[in-house]
Protein backbone atom coordinates (compact mmCIF):
# COMPACT_ATOMS: atom_id res chain seq x y z
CA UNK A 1 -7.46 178.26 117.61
CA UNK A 2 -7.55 175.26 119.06
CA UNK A 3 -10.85 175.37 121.14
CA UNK A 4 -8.51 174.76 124.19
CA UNK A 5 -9.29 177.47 126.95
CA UNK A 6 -6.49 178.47 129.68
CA UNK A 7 -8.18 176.71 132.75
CA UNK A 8 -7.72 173.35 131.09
CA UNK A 9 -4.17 174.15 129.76
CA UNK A 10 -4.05 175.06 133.60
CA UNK A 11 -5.32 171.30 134.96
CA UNK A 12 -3.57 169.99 132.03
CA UNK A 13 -0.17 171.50 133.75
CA UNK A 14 -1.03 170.61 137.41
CA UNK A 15 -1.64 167.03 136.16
CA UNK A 16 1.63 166.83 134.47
CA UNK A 17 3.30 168.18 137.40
CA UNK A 18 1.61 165.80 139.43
CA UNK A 19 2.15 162.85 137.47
CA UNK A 20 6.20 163.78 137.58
CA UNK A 21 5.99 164.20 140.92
CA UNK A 22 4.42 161.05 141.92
CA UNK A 23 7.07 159.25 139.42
CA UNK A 24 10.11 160.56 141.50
CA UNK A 25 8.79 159.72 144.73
CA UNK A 26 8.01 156.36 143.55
CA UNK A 27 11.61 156.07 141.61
CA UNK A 28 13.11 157.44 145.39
CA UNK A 29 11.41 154.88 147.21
CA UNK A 30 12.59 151.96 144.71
CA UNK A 31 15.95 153.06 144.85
CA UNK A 32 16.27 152.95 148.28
CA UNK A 33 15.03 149.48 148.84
CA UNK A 34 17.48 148.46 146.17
CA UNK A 35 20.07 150.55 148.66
CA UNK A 36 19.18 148.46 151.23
CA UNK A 37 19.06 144.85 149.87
CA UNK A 38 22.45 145.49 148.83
CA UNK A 39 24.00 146.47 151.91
CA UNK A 40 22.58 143.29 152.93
CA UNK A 41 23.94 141.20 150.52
CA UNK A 42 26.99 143.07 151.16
CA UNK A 43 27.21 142.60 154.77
CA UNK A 44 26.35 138.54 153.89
CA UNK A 45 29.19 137.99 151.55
CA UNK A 46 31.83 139.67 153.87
CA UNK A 47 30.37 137.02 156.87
CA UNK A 48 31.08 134.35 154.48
CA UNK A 49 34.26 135.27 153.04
CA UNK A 50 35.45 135.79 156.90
CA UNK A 51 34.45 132.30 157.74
CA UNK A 52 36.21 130.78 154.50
CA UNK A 53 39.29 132.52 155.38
CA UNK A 54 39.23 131.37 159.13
CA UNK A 55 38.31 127.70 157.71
CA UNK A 56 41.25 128.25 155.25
CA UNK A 57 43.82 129.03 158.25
CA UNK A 58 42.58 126.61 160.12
CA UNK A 59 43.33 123.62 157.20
CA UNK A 60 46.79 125.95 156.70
CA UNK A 61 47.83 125.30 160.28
CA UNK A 62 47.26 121.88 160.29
CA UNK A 63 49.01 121.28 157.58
CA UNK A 64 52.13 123.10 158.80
CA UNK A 65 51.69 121.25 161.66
CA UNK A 66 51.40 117.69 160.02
CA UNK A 67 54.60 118.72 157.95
CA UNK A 68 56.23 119.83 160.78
CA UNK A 69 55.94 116.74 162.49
CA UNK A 70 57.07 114.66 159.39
CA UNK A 71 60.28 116.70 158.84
CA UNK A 72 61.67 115.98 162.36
CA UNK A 73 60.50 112.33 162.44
CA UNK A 74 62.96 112.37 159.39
CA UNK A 75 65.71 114.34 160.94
CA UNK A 76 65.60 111.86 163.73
CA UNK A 77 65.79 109.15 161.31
CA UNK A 78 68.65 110.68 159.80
CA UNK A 79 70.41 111.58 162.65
CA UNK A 80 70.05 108.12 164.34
CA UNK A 81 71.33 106.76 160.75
CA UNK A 82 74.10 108.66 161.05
CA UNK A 83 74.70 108.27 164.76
CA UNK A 84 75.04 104.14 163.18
CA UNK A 85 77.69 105.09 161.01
CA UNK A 86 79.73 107.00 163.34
CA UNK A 87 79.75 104.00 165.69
CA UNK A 88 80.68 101.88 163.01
CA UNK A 89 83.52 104.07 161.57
CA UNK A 90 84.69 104.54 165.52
CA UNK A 91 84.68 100.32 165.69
CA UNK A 92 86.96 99.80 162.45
CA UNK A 93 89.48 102.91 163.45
CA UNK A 94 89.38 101.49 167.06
CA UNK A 95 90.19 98.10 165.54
CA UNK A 96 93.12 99.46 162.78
CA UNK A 97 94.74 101.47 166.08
CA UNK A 98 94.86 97.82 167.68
CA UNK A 99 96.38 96.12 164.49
CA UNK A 100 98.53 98.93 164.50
CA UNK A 101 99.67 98.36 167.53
CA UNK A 102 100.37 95.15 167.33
CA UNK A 103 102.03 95.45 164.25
CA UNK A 104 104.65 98.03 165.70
CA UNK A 105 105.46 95.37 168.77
CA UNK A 106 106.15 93.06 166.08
CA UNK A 107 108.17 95.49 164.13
CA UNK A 108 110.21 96.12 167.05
CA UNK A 109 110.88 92.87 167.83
CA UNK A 110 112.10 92.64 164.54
CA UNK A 111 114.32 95.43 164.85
CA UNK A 112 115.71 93.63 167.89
CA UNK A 113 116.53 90.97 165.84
CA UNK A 114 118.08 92.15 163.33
CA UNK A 115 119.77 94.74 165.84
CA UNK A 116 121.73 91.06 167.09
CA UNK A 117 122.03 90.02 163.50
CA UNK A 118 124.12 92.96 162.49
CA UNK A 119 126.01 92.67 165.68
CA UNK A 120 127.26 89.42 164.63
CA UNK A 121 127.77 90.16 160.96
CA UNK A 122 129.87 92.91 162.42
CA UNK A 123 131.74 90.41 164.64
CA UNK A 124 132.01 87.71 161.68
CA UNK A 125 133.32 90.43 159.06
CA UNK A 126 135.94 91.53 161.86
CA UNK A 127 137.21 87.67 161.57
CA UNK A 128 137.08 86.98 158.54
CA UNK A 129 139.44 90.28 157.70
CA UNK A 130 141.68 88.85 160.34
CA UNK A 131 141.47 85.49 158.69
CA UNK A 132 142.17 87.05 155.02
CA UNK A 133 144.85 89.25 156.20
CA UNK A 134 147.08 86.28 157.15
CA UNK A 135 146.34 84.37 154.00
CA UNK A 136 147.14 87.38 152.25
CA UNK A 137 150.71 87.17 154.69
CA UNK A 138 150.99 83.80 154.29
CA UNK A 139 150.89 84.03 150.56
CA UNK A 140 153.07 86.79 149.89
CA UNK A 141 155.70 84.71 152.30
CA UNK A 142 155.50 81.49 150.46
CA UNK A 143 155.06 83.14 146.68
CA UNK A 144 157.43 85.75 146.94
CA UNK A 145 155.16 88.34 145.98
CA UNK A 146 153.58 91.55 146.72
CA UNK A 147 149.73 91.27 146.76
CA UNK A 148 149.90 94.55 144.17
CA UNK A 149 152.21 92.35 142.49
CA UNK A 150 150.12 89.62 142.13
CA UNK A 151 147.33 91.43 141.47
CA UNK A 152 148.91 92.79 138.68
CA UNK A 153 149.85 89.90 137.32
CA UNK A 154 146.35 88.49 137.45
CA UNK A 155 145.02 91.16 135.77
CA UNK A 156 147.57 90.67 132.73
CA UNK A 157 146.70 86.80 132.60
CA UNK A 158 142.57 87.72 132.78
CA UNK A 159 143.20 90.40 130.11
CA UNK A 160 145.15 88.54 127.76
CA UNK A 161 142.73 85.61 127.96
CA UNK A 162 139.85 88.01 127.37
CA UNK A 163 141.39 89.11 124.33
CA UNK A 164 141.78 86.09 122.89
CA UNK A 165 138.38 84.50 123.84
CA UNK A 166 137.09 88.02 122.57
CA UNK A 167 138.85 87.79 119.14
CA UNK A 168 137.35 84.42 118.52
CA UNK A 169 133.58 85.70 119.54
CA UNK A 170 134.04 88.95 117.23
CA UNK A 171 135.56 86.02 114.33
CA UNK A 172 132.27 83.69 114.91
CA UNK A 173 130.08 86.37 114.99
CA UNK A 174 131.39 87.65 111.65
CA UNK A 175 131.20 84.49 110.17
CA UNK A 176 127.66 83.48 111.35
CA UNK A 177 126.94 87.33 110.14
CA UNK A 178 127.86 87.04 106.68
CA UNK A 179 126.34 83.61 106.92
CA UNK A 180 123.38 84.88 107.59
CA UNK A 181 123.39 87.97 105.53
CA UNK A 182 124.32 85.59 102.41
CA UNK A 183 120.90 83.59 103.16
CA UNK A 184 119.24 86.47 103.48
CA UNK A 185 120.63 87.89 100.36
CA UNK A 186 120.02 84.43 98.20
CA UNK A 187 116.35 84.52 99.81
CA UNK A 188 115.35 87.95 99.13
CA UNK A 189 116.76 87.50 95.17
CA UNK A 190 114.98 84.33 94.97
CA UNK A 191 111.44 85.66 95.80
CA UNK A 192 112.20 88.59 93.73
CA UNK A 193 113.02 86.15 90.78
CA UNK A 194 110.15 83.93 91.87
CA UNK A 195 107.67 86.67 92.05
CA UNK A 196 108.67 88.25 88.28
CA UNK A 197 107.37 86.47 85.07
CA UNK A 198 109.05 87.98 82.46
CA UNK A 199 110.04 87.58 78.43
CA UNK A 200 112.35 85.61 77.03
CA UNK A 201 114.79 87.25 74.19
CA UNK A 202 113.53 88.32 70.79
CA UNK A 203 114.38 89.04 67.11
CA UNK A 204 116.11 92.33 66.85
CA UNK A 205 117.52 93.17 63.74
CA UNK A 206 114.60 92.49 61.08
CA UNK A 207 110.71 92.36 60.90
CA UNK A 208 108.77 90.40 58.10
CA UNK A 209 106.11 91.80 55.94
CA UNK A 210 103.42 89.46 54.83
CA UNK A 211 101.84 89.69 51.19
CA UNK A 212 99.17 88.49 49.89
CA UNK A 213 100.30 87.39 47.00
CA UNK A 214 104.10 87.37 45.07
CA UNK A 215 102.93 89.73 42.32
CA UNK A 216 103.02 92.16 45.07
CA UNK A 217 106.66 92.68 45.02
CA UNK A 218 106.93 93.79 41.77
CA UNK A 219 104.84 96.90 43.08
CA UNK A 220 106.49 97.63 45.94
CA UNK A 221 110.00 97.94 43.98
CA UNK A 222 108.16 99.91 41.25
CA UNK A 223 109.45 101.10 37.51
CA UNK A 224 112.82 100.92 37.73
CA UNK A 225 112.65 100.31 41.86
CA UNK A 226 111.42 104.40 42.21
CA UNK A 227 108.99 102.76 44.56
CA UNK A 228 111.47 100.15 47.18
CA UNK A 229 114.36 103.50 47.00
CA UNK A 230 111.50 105.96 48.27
CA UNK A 231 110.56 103.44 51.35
CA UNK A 232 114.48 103.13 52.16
CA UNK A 233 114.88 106.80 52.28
CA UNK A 234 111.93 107.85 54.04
CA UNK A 235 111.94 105.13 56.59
CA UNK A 236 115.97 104.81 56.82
CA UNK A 237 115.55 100.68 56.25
CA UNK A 238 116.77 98.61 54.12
CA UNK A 239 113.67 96.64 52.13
CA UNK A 240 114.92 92.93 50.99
CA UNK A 241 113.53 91.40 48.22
CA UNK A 242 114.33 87.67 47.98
CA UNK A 243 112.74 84.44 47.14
CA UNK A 244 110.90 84.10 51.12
CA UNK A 245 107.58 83.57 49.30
CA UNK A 246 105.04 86.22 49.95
CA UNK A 247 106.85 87.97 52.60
CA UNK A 248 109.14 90.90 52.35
CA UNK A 249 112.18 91.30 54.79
CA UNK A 250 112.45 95.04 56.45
CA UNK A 251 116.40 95.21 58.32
CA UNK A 252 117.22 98.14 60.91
CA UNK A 253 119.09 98.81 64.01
CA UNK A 254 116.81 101.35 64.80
CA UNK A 255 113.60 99.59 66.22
CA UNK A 256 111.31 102.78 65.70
CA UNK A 257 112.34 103.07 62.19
CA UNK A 258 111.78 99.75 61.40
CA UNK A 259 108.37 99.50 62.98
CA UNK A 260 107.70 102.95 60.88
CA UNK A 261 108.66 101.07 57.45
CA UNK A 262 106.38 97.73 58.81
CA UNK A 263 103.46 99.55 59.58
CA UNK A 264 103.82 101.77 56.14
CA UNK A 265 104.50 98.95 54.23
CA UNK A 266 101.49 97.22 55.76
CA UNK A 267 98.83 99.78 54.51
CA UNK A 268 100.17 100.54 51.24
CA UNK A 269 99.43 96.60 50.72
CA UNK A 270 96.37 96.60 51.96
CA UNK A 271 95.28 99.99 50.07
CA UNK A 272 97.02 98.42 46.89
CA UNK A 273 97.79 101.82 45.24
CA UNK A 274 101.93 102.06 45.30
CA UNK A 275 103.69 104.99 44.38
CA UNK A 276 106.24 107.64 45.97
CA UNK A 277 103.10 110.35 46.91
CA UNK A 278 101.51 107.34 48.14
CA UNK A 279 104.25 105.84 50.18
CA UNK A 280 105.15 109.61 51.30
CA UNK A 281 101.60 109.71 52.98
CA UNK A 282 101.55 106.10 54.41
CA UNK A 283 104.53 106.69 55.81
CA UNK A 284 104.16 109.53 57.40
CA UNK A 285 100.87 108.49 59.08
CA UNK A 286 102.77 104.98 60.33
CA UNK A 287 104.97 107.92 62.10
CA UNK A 288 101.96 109.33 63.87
CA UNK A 289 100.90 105.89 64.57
CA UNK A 290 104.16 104.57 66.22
CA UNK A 291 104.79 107.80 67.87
CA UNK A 292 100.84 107.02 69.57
CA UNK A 293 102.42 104.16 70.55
CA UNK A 294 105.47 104.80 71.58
CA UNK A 295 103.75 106.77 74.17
CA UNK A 296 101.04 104.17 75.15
CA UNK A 297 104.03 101.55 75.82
CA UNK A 298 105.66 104.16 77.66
CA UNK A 299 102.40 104.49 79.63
CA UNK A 300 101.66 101.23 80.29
CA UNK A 301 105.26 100.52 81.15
CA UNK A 302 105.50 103.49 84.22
CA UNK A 303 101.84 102.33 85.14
CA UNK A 304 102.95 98.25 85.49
CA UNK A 305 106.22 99.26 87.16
CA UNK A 306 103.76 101.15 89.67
CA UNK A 307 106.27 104.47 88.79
CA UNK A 308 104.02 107.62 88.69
CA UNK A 309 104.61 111.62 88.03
CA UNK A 310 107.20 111.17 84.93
CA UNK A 311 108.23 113.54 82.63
CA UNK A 312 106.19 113.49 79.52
CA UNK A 313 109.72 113.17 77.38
CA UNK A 314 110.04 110.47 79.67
CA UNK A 315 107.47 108.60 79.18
CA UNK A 316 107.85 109.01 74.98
CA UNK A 317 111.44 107.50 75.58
CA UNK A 318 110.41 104.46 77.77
CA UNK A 319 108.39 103.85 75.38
CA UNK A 320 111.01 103.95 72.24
CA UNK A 321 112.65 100.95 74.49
CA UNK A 322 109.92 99.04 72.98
CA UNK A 323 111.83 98.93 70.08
CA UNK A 324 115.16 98.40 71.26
CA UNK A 325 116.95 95.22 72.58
CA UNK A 326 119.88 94.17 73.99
CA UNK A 327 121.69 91.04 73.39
CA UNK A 328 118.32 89.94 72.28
CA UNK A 329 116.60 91.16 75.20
CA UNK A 330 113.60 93.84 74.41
CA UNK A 331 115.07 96.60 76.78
CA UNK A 332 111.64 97.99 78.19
CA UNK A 333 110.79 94.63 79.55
CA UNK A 334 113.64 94.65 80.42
CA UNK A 335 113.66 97.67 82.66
CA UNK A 336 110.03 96.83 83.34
CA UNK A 337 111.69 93.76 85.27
CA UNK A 338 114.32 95.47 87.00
CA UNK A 339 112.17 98.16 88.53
CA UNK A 340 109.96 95.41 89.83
CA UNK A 341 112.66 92.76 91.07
CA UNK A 342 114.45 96.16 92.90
CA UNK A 343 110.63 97.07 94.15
CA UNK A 344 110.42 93.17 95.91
CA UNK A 345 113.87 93.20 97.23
CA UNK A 346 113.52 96.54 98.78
CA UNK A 347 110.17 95.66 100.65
CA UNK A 348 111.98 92.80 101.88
CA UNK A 349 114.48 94.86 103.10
CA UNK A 350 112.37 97.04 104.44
CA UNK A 351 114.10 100.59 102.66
CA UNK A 352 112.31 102.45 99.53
CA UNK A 353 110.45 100.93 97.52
CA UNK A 354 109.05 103.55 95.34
CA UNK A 355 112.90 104.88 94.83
CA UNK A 356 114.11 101.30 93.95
CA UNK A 357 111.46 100.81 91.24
CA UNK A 358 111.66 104.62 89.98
CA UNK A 359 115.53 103.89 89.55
CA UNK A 360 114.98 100.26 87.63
CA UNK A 361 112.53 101.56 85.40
CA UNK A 362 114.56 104.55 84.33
CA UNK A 363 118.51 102.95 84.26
CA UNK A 364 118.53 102.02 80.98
CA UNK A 365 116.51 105.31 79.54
CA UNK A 366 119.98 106.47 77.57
CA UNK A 367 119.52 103.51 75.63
CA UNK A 368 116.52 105.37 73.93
CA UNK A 369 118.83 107.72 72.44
CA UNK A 370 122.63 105.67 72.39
CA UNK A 371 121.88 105.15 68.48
CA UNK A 372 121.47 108.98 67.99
CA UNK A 373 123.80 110.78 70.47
CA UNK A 374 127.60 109.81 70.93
CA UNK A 375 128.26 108.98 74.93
CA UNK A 376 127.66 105.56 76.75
CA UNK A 377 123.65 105.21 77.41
CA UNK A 378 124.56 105.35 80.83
CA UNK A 379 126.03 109.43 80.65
CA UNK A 380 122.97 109.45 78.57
CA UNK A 381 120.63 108.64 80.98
CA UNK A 382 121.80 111.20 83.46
CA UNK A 383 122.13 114.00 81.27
CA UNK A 384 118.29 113.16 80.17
CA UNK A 385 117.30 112.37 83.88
CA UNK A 386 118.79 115.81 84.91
CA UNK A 387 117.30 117.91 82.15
CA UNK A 388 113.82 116.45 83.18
CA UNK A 389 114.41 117.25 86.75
CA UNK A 390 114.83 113.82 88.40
CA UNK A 391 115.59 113.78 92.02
CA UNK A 392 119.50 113.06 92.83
CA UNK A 393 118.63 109.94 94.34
CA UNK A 394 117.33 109.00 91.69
CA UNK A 395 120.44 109.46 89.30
CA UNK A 396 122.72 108.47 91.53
CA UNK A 397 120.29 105.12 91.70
CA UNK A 398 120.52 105.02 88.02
CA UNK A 399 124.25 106.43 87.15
CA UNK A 400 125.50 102.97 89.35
CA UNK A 401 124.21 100.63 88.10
CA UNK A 402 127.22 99.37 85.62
CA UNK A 403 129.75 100.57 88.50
CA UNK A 404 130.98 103.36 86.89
CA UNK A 405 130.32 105.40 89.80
CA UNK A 406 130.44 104.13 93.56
CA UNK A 407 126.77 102.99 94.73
CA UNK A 408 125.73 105.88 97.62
CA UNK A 409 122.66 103.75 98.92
CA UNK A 410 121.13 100.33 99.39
CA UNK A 411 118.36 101.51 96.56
CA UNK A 412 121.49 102.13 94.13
CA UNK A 413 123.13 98.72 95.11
CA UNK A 414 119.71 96.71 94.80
CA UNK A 415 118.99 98.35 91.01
CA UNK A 416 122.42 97.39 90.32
CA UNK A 417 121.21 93.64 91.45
CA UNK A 418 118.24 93.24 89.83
CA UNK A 419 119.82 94.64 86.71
CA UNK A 420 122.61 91.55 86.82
CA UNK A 421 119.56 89.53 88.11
CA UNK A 422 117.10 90.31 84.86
CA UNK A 423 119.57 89.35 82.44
CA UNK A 424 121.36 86.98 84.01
CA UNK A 425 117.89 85.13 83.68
CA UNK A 426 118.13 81.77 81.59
CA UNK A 427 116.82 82.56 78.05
CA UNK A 428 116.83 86.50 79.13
CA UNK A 429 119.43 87.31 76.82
CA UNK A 430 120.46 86.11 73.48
CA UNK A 431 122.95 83.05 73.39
CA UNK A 432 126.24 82.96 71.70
CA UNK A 433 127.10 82.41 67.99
CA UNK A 434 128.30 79.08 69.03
CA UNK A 435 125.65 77.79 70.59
CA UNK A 436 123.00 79.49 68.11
CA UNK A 437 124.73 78.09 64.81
CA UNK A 438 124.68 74.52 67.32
CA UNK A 439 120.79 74.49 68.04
CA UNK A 440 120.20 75.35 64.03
CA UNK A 441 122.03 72.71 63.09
CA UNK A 442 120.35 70.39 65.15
CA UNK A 443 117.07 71.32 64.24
CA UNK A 444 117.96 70.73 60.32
CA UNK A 445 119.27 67.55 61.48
CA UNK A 446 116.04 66.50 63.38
CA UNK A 447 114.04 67.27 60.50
CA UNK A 448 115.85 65.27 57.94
CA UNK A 449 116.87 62.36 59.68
CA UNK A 450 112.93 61.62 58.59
CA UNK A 451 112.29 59.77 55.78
CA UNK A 452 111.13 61.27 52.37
CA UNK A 453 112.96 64.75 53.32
CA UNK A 454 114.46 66.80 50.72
CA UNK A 455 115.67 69.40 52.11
CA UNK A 456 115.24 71.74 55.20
CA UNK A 457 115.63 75.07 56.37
CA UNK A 458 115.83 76.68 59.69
CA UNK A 459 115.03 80.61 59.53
CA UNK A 460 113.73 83.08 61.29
CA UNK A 461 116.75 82.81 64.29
CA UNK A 462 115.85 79.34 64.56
CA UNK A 463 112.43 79.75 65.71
CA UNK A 464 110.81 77.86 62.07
CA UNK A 465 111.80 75.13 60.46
CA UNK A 466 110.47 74.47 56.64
CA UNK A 467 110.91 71.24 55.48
CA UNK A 468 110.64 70.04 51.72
CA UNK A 469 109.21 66.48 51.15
CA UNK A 470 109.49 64.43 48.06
CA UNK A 471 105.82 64.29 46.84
CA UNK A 472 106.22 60.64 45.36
CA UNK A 473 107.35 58.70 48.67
CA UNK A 474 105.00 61.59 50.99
CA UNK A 475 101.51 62.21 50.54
CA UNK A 476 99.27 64.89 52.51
CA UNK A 477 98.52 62.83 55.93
CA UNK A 478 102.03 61.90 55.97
CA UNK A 479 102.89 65.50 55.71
CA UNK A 480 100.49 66.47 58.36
CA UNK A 481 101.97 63.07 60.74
CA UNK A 482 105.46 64.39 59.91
CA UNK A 483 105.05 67.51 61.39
CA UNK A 484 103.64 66.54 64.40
CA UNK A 485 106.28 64.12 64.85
CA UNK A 486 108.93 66.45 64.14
CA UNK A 487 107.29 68.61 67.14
CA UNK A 488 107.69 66.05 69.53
CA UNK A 489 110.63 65.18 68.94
CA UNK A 490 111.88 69.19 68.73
CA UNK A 491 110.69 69.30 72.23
CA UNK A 492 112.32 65.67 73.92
CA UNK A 493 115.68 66.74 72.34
CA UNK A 494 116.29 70.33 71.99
CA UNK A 495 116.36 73.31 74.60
CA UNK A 496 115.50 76.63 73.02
CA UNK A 497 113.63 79.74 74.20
CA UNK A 498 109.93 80.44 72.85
CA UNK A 499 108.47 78.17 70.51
CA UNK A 500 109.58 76.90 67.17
CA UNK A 501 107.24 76.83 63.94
CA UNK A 502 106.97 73.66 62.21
CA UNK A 503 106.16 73.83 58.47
CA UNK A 504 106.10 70.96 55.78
CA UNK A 505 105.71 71.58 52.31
CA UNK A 506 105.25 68.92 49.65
CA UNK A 507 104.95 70.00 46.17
CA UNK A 508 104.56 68.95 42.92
CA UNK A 509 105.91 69.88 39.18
CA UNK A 510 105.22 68.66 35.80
CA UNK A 511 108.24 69.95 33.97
CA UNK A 512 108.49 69.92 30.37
CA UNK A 513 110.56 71.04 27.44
CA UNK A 514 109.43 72.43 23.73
CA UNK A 515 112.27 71.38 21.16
């Protein structure tokens, strides 16, 4: 099909085979030279790496070597160091062996001595027995007595003597004791007294009312005085209407009421509208008012007196001392002051501070309640300090301090101090009726022993003066020049607590009558 016979598919085979043939042969031959340079290159690398390694040994053992040598040049060093030190150590022992051995000759020649010594201490004790014995013989002959005897009777003279000298030691030293513990005493109440700056005594008994005008009055007592009767029985004051111009007079015992009725009073003038709905409603926000601060002084009062963790009843009846006095003293200044003089005199004392000033503060808290409760404000104050769980100290502190019960601690007897102390105070308390009705009268007398005086009035406890000039013989400056001389002479001549108001009117009427 082709046009390809069989003899050249024959040479066409023979030629193939001999063409593969010649390729292996010539692939055999190739491969064996490669065989052979290898083995060559082999056997080349293996010489080299043997010489390396014996090159490598070589530089290994001289190494070890050179080390070698350095470590024991070292030891040597160190051992002939050390060989040094040994010879030095054996030099300084051999040296303390000879001190020692010279100190032990020494210290038995001192035993030697003292060996002798004792041998004729011995000898010279012997005597002197001998010696004392015969005094002792020689006195009994010539005295007549025993030595027991006299011994005894020696011993009676000595001990009587002792007594006495004793007694008179134990006398001074009681004496220079109390001496000493009244100095201390005067000094620790006069830094306490130095260190407190406190009020003097105040109005008690009445509060005034400005107005602005007199009309006002008429309003306040109302239509057929509905309006002045509602105030008194809401407020539980008496309102007094008299010719003070433009002020109204409020009078109470009971401080809290009166401040109630003041405050009242106040905003019903100032809102101007005046009837009993009205007042009802004034009044009873002035309650909510003083009650507020009631609280505040009561507050203020524990946080002054440095007195923390009280009661909240507490508190609101410290605070009603605000309103209360005593003999003209406000009572929680009062107890302000005696919790801090008792706080001073027990630091300097060195005992409880925060006890002392807890029990000032609180000894007088029965007096919140003396006007509502029967009992003396002292059983007041500890049935009120034990229902608001105050510590026994505490009440104890507080229930001794008028000596109705026997102080049990230094804290009880230094409250009981600064109590006397506080209103003891010059000016602390209010002075007799005497002495008061004295210090008016000389203030009306000051004030019209000055020419063109009328008349003059001392009010308000003494603590203003208004004087009435005759407008014809004083004109305004002299007004104004009286006054101020009236003040200066008020203060060269008079003693009084406070400060006194000066006031000078001068006035003038044209008076006529119709016929």
């Amino acid at each position: 099909m082709w046009g390809i016979s069989a003899i050249e598919i024959g040479i066409l085979v023979l030629v193939v085979a001999a063409a593969g043939l010649a390729g292996y042969w010539a692939r055999k031959f190739m491969a064996e030279a490669r065989i052979g340079s290898a083995e060559e290159q082999q056997k080349k690398l293996l010489e080299e790496a043997q010489r390396e390694s014996e090159a490598k040994k070589r530089e290994a053992l001289v190494e070890a070597k050179e080390e070698i040598h350095r470590e024991r040049l070292e030891l040597e060093q160190e051992i002939k160091d050390r060989r040094g030190e040994v010879q030095r150590l054996e030099g300084r022992l051999q040296q303390k062996e000879e001190s020692l051995d010279r100190k032990g000759e020494s210290l038995e020649k001192r035993e030697e001595g003292l060996s002798r010594r004792e041998e004729l201490m011995e000898a010279e004790r012997q005597r002197l027995e001998e010696l004392r014995a015969q005094e002792l013989a020689e006195l009994e002959r010539i005295s007549g007595l025993t030595g027991e005897e006299a011994k005894r009777m020696l011993l009676e003279s000595l001990e009587e003597e002792l007594s006495r000298e004793a007694a008179i030691m134990i006398r001074d030293s009681e004496a220079q004791a109390k001496e000493e513990a009244d100095k201390r005493a005067r000094e620790i109440v006069a830094t306490a007294i130095q260190r407190s700056a406190a009020e003097h005594a105040v109005d008690i008994t009445v509060s005034v009312v400005e107005l602005p005008s007199d009309e006002m009055k008429g309003r306040i007592i109302g239509r057929e005085g509905r309006n002045i009767r509602t105030l008194e029985n809401l407020t539980g004051v008496d309102v007094i209407i008299d010719d003070t111009p433009e002020a109204v007079i409020l009078s109470g015992f009971d401080g809290v009421r009166r401040e109630v009725a003041r405050v009242a009073l106040n905003k019903l003038v100032a809102d101007g509208r005046i009837h009993p709905a009205r007042i009802e409603e004034m009044v009873e926000k002035a309650r909510r008012e003083v009650d507020t601060r009631v609280r505040e002084a009561g507050e203020e009062a524990a946080f002054e007196a440095g007195v923390h963790g009280l009661h909240g009843e507490l508190i609101k009846l410290l605070g009603k001392l605000q309103f209360r006095t005593s003999y003209g003293q406000n009572v929680l200044r009062h107890s302000v002051e005696v919790s801090y003089l008792a706080g001073v005199m027990a630091a300097e004392l060195g005992v409880d501070n925060a006890l002392a000033r807890r029990a000032g503060l609180l000894h007088d808290i029965g007096k919140a309640v003396d006007q509502e409760s029967e009992g003396t404000h002292v059983a007041l104050g500890v049935a009120l300090l034990h229902k608001y769980r105050e510590t026994p100290e505490v009440i104890r502190a507080m229930e001794a301090h008028h000596g109705d019960v026997e102080p049990k601690s230094i804290e009880a007897v230094l409250v009981t101090a600064a109590d006397a102390v506080s209103a003891a105070r010059p000016g602390a308390r209010r002075e007799s009726l005497q002495n008061y009705l004295k210090r008016l009268e000389k203030l009306e007398g000051i004030a019209n022993s000055f020419e063109g005086v009328e008349k003059s009035y001392a009010i308000q406890a003494g603590r203003e003066v208004r004087i009435i000039v005759r407008p014809d013989r004083i004109d305004d400056l002299a007004s104004v020049r009286m006054a101020r001389d009236i003040v200066k002479r008020v203060e060269a001549e008079m003693e009084y607590p406070g400060q006194i108001k000066v006031t000078v009117i001068r006035e003038t009427r044209a008076v006529e009558y119709a016929k």
